[in-house]
PDB file of N, CA and C in Angstrom:
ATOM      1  N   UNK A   1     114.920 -54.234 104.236  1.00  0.00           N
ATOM      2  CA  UNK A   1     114.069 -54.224 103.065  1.00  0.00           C
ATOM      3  C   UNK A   1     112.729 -54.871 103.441  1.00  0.00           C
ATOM      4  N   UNK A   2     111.829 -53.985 103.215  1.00  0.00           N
ATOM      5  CA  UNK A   2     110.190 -55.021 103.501  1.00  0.00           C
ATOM      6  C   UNK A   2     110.018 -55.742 102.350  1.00  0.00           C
ATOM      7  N   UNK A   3     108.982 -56.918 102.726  1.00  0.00           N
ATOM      8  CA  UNK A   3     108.594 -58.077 102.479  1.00  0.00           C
ATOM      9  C   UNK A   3     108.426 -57.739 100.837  1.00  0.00           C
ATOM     10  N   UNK A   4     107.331 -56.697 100.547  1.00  0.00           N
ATOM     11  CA  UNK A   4     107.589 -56.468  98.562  1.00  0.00           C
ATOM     12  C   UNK A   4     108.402 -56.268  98.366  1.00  0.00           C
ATOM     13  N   UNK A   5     108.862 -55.403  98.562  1.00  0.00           N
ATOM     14  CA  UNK A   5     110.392 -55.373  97.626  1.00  0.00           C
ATOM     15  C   UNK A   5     111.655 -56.335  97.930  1.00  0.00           C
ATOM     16  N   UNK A   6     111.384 -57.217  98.513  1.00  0.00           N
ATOM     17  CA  UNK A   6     111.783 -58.802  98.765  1.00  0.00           C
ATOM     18  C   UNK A   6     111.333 -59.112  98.073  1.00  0.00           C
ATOM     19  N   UNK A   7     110.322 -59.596  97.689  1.00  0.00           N
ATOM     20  CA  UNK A   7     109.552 -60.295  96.878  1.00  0.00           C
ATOM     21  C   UNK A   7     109.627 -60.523  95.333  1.00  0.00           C
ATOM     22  N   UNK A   8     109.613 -58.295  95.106  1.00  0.00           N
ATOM     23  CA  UNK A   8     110.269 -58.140  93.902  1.00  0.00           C
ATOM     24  C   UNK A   8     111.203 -58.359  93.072  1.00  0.00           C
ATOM     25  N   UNK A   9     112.480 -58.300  94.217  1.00  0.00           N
ATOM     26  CA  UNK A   9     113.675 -58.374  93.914  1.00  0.00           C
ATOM     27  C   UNK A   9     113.804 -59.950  93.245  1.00  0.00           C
ATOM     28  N   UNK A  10     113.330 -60.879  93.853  1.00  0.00           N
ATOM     29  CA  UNK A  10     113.631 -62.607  94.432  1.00  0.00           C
ATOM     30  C   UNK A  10     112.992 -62.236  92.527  1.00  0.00           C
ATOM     31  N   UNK A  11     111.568 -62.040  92.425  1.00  0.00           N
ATOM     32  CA  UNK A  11     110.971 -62.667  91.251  1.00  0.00           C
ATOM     33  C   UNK A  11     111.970 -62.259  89.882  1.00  0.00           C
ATOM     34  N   UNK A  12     112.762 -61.127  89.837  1.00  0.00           N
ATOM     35  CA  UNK A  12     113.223 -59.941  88.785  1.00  0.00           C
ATOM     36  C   UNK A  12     114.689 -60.891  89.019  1.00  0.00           C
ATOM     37  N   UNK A  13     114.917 -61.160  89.842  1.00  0.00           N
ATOM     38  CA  UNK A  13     115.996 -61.867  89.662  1.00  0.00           C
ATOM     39  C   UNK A  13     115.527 -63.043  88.785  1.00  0.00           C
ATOM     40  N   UNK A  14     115.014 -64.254  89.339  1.00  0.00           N
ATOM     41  CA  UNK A  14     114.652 -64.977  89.093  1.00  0.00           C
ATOM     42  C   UNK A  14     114.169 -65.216  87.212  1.00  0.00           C
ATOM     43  N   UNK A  15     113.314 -64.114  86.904  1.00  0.00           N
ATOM     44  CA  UNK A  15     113.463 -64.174  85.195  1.00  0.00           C
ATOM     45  C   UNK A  15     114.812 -63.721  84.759  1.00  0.00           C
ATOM     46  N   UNK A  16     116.041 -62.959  85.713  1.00  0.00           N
ATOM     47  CA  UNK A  16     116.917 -62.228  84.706  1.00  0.00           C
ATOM     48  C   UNK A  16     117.885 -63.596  84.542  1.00  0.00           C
ATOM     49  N   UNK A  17     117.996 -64.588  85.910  1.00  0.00           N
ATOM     50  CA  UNK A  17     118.388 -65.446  85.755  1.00  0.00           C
ATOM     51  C   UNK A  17     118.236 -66.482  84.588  1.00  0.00           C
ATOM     52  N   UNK A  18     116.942 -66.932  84.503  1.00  0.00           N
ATOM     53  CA  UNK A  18     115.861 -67.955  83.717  1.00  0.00           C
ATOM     54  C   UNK A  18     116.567 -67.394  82.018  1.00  0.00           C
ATOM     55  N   UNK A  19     116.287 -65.945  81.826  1.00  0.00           N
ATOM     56  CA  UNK A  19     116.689 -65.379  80.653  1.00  0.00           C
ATOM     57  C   UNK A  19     118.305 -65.898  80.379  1.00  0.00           C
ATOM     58  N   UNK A  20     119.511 -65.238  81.397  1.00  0.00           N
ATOM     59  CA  UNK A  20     120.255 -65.269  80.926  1.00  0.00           C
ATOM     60  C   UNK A  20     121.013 -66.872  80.680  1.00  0.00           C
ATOM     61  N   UNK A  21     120.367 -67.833  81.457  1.00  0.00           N
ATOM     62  CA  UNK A  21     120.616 -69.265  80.837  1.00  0.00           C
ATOM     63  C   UNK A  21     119.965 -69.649  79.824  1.00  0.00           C
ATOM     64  N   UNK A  22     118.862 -69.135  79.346  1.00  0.00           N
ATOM     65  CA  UNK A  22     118.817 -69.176  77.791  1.00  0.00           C
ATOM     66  C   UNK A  22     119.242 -68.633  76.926  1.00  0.00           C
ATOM     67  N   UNK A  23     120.540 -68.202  77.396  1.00  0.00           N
ATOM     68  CA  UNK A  23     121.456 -67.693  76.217  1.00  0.00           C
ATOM     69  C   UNK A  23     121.516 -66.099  76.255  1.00  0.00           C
ATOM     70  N   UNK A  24     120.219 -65.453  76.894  1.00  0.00           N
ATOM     71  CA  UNK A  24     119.904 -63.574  76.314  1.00  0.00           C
ATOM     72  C   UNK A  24     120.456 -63.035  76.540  1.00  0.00           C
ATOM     73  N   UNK A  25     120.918 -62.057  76.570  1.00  0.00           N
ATOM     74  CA  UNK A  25     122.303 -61.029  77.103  1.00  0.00           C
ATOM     75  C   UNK A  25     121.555 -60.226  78.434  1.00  0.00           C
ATOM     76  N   UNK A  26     122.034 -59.253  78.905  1.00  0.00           N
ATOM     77  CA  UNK A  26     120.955 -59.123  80.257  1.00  0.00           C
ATOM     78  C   UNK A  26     120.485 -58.205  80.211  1.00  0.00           C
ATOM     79  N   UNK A  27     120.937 -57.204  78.873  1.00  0.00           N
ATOM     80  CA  UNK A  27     120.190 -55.948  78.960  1.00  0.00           C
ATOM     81  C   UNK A  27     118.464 -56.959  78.439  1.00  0.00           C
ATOM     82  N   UNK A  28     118.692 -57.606  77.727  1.00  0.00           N
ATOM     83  CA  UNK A  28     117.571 -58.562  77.328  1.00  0.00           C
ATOM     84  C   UNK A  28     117.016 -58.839  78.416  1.00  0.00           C
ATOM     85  N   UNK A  29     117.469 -58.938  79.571  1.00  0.00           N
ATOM     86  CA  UNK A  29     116.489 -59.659  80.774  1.00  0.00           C
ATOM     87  C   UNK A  29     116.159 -58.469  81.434  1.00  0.00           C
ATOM     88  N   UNK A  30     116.837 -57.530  81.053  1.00  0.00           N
ATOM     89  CA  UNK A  30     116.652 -56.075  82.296  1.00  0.00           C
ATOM     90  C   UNK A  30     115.540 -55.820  81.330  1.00  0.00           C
ATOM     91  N   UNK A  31     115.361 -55.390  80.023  1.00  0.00           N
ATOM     92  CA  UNK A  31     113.934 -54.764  79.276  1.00  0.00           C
ATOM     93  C   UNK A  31     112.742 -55.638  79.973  1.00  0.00           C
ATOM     94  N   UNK A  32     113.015 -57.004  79.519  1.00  0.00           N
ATOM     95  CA  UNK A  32     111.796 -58.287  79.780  1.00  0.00           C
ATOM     96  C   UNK A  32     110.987 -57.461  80.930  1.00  0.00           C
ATOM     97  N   UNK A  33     112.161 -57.639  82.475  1.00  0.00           N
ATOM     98  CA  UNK A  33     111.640 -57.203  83.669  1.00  0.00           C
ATOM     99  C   UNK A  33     111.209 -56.133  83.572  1.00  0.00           C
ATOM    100  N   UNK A  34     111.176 -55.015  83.509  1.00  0.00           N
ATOM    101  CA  UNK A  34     111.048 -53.647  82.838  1.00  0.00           C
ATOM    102  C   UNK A  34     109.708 -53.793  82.518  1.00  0.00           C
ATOM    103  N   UNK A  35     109.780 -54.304  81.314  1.00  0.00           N
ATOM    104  CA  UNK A  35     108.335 -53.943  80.590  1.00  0.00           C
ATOM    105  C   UNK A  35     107.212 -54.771  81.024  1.00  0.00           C
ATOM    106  N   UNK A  36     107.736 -56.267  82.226  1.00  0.00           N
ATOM    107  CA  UNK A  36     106.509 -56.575  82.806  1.00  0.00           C
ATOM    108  C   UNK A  36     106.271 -55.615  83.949  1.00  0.00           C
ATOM    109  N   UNK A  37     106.980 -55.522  84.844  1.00  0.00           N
ATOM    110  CA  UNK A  37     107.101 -54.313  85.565  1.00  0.00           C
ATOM    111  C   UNK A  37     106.855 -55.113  87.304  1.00  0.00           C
ATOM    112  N   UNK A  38     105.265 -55.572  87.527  1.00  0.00           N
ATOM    113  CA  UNK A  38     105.252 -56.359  88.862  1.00  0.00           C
ATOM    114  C   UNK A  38     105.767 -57.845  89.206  1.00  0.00           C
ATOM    115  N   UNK A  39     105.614 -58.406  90.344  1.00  0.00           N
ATOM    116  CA  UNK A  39     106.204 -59.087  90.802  1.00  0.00           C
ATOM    117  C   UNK A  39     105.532 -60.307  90.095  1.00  0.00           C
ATOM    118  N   UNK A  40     104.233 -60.526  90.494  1.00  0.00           N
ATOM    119  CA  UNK A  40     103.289 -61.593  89.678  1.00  0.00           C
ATOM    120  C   UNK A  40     103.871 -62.116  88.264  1.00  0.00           C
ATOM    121  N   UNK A  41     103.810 -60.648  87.452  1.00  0.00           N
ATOM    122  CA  UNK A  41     104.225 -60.856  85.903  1.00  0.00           C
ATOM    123  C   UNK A  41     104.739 -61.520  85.769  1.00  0.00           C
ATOM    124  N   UNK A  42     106.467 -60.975  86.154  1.00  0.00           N
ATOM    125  CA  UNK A  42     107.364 -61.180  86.429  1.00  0.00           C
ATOM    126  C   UNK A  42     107.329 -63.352  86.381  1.00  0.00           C
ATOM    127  N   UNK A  43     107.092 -63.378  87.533  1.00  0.00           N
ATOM    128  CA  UNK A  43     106.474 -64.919  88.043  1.00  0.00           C
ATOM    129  C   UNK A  43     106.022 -65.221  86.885  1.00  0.00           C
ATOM    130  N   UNK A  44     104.598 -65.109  86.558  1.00  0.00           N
ATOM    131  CA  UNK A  44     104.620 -65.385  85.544  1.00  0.00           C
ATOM    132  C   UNK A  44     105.065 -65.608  84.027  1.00  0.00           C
ATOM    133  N   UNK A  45     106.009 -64.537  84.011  1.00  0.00           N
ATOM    134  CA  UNK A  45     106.825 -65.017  82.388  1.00  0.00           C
ATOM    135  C   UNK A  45     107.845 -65.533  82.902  1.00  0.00           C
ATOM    136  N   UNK A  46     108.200 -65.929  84.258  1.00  0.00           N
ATOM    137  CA  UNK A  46     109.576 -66.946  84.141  1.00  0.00           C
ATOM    138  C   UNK A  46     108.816 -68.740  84.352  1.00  0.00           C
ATOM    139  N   UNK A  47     107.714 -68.701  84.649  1.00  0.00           N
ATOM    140  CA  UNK A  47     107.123 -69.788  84.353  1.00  0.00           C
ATOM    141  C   UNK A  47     106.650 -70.463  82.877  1.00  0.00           C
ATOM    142  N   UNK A  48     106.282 -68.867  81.828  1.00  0.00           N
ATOM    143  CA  UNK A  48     106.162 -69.699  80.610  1.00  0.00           C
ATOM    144  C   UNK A  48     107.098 -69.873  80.159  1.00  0.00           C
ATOM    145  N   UNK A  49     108.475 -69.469  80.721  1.00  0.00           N
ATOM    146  CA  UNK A  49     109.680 -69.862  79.894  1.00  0.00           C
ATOM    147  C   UNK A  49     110.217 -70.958  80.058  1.00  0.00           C
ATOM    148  N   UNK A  50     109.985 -71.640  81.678  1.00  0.00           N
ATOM    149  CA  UNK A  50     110.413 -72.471  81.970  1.00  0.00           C
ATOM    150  C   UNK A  50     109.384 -73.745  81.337  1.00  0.00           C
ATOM    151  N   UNK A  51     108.138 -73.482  80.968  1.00  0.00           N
ATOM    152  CA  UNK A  51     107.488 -74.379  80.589  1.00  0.00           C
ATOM    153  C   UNK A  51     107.320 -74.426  79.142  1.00  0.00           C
ATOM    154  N   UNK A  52     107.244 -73.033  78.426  1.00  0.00           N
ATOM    155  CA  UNK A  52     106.878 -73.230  77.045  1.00  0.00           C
ATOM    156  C   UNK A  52     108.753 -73.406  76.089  1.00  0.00           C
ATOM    157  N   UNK A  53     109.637 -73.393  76.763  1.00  0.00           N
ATOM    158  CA  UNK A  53     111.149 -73.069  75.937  1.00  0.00           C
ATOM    159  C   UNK A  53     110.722 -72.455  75.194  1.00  0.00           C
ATOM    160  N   UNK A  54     110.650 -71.377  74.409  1.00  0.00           N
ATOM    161  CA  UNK A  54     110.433 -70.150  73.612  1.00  0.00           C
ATOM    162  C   UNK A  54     112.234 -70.029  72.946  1.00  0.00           C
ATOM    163  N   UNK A  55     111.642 -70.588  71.471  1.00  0.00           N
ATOM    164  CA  UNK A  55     112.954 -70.892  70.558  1.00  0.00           C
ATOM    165  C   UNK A  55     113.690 -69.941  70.181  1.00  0.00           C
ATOM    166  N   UNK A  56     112.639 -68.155  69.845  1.00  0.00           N
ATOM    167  CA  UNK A  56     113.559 -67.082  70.338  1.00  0.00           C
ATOM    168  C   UNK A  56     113.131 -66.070  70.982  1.00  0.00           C
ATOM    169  N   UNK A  57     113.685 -64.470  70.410  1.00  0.00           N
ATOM    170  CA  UNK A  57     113.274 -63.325  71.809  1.00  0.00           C
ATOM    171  C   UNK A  57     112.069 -63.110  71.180  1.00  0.00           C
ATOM    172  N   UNK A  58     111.876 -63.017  70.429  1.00  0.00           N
ATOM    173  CA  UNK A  58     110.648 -62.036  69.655  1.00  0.00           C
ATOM    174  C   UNK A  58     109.117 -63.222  70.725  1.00  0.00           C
ATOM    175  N   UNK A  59     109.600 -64.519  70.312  1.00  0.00           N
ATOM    176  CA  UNK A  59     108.372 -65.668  71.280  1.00  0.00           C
ATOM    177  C   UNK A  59     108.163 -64.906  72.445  1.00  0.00           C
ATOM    178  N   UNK A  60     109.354 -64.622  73.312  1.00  0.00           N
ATOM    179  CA  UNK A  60     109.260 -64.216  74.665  1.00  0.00           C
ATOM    180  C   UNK A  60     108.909 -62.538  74.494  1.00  0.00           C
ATOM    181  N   UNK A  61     108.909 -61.791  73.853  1.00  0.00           N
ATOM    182  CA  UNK A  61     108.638 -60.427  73.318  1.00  0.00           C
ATOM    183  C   UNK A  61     106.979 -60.567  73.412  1.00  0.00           C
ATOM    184  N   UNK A  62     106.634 -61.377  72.277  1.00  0.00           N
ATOM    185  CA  UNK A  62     105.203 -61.578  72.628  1.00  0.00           C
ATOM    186  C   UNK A  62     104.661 -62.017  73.623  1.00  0.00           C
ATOM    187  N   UNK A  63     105.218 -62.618  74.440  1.00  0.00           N
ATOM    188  CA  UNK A  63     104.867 -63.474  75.627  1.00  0.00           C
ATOM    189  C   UNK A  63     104.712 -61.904  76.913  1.00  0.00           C
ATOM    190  N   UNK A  64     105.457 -61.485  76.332  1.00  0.00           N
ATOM    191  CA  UNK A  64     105.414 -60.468  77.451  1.00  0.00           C
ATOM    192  C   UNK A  64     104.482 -59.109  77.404  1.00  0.00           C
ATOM    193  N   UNK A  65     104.325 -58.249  76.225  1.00  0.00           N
ATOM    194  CA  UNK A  65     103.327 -57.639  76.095  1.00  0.00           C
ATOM    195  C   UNK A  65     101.675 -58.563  75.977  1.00  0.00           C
ATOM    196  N   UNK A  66     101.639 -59.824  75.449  1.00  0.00           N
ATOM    197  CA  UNK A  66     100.304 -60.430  76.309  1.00  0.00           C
ATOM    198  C   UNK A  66     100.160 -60.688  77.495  1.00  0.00           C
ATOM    199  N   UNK A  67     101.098 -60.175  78.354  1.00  0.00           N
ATOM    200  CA  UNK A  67     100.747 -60.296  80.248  1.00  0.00           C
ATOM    201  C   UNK A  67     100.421 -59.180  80.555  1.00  0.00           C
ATOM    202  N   UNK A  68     101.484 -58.202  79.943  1.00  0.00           N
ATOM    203  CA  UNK A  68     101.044 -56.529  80.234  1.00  0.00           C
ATOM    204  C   UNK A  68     100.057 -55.910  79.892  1.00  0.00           C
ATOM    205  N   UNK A  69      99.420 -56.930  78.027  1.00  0.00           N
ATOM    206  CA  UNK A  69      98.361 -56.165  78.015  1.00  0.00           C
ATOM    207  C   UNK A  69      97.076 -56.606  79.323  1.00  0.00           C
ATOM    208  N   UNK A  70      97.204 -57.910  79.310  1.00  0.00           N
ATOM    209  CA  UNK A  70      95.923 -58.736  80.236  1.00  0.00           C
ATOM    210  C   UNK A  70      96.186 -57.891  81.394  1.00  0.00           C
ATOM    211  N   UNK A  71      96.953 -57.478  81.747  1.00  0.00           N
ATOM    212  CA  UNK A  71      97.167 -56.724  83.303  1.00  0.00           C
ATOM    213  C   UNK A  71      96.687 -55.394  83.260  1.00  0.00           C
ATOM    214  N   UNK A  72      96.878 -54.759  82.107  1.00  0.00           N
ATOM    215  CA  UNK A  72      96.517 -54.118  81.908  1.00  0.00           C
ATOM    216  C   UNK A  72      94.871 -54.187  81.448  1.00  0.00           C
ATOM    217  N   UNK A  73      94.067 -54.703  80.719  1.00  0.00           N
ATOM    218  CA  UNK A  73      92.677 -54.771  80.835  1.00  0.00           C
ATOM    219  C   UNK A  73      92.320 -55.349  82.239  1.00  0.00           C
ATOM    220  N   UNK A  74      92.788 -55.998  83.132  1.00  0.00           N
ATOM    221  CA  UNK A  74      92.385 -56.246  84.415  1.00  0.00           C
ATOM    222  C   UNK A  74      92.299 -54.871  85.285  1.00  0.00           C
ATOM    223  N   UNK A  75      93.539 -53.803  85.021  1.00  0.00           N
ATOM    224  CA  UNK A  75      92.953 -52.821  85.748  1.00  0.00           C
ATOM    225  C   UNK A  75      91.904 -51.770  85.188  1.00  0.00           C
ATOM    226  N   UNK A  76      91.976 -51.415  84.140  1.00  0.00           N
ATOM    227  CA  UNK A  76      90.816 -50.646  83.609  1.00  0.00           C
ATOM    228  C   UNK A  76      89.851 -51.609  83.856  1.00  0.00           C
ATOM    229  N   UNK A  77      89.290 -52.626  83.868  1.00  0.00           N
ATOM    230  CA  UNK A  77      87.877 -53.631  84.570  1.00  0.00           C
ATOM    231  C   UNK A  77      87.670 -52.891  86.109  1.00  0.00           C
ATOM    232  N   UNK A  78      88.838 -52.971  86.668  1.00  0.00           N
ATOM    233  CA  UNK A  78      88.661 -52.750  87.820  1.00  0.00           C
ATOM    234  C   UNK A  78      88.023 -51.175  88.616  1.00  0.00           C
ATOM    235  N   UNK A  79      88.681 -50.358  87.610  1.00  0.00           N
ATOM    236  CA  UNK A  79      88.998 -49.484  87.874  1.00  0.00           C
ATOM    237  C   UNK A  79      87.140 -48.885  87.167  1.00  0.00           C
ATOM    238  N   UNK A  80      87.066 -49.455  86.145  1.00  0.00           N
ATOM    239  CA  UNK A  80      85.179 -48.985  85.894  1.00  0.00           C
ATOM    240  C   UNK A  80      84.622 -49.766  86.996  1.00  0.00           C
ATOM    241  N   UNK A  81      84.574 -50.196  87.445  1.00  0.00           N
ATOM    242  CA  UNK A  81      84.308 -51.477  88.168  1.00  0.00           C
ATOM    243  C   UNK A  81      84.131 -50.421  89.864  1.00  0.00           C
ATOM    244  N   UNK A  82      85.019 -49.449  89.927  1.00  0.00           N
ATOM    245  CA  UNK A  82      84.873 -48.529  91.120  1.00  0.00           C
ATOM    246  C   UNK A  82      84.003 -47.250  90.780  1.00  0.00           C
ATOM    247  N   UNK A  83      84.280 -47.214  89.416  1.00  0.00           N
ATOM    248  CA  UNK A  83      83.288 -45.822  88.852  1.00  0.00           C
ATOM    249  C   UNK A  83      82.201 -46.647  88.788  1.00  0.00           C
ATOM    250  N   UNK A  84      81.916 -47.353  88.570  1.00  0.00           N
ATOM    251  CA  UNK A  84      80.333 -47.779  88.011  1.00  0.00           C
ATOM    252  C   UNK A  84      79.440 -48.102  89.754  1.00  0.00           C
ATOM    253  N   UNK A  85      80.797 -48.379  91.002  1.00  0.00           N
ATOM    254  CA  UNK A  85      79.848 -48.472  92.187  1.00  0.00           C
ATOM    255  C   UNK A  85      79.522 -47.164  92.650  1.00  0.00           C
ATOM    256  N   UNK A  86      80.220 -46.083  92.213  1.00  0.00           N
ATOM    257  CA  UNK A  86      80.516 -45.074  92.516  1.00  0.00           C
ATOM    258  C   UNK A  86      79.126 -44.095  92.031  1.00  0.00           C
ATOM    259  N   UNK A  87      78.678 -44.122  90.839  1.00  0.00           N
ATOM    260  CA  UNK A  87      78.060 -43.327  90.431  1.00  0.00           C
ATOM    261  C   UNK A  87      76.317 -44.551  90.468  1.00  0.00           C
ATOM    262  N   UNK A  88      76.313 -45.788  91.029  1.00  0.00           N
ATOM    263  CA  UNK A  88      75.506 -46.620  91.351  1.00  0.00           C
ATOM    264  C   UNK A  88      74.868 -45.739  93.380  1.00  0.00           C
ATOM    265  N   UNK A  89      75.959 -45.624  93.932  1.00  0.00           N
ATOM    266  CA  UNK A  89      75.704 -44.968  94.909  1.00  0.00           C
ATOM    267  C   UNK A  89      75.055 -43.533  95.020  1.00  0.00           C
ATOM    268  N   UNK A  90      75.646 -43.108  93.976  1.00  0.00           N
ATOM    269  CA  UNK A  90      74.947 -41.771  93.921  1.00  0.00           C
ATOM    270  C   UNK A  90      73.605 -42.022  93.295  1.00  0.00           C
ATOM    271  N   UNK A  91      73.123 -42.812  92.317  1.00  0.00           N
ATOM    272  CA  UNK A  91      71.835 -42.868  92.152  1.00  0.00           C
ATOM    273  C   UNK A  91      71.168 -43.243  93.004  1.00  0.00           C
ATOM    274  N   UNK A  92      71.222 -44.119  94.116  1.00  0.00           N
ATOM    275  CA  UNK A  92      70.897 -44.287  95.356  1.00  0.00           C
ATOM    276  C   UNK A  92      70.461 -43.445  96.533  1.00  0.00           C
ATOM    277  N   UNK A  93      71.663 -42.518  96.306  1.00  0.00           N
ATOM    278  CA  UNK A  93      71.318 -41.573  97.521  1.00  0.00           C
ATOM    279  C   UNK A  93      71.299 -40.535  97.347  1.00  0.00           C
ATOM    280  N   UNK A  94      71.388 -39.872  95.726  1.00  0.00           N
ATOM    281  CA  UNK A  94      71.030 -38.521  95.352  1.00  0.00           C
ATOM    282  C   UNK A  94      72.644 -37.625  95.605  1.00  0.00           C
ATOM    283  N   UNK A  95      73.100 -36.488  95.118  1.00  0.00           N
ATOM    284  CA  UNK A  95      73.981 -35.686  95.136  1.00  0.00           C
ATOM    285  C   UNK A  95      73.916 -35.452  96.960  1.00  0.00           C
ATOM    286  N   UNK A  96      74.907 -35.235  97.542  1.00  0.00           N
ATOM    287  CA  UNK A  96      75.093 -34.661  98.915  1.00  0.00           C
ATOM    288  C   UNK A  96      74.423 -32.915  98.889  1.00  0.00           C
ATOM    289  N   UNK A  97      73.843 -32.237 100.050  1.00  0.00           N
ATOM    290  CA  UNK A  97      73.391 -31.096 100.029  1.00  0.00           C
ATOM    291  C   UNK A  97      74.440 -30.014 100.357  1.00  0.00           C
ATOM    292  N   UNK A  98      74.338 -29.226  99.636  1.00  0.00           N
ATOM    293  CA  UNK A  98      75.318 -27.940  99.419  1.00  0.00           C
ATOM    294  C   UNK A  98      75.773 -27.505 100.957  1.00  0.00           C
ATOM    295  N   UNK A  99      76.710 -27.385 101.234  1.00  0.00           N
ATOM    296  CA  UNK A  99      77.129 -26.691 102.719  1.00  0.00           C
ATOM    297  C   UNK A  99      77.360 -27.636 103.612  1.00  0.00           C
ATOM    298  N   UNK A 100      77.342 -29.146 103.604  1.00  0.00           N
ATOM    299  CA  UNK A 100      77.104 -30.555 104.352  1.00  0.00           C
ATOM    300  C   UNK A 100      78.506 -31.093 104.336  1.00  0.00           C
TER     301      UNK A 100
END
């Protein structure tokens, strides 16, 4: 197994674990992981759990679509962020010539 999906595995464990000693059943920890989806997230919502105790699922429900959404506006930033160098270059250097 290479090093990400090591990585992955260790973190997805790691919240299904965190979850299921707070009581959740595991299809509860399998959605959580699921719907954060990467490894980071992941990391990250087993850290606010371990730090914020979140009294129930719906806390950690929210906890989790505000990572996905932020991850999600981080890549659309990014991603204009390649269109905007993209079409910055072309004002620069004009359309390429037909047949080139």
């Amino acid at each position: 197994m290479d090093q990400k999906k090591e990585r992955w595995v260790s973190a997805y464990r790691q919240l299904f674990d965190t979850l299921r000693s707070m009581g959740y059943p595991e299809e509860f920890g399998d959605a959580i992981a699921k719907g954060l989806g990467g490894e980071k997230a992941m990391c990250r919502m087993t850290s606010y759990l371990n730090l914020a105790k979140p009294e129930n699922a719906e806390e950690i429900v929210d906890e989790m679509l505000a990572i996905s959404s932020e991850i999600n506006v981080w890549r659309k930033k990014k991603e204009t962020e390649y269109y905007n160098s993209k079409y910055n270059e072309l004002l620069q250097d004009g359309l390429p010539e037909e047949g080139s």
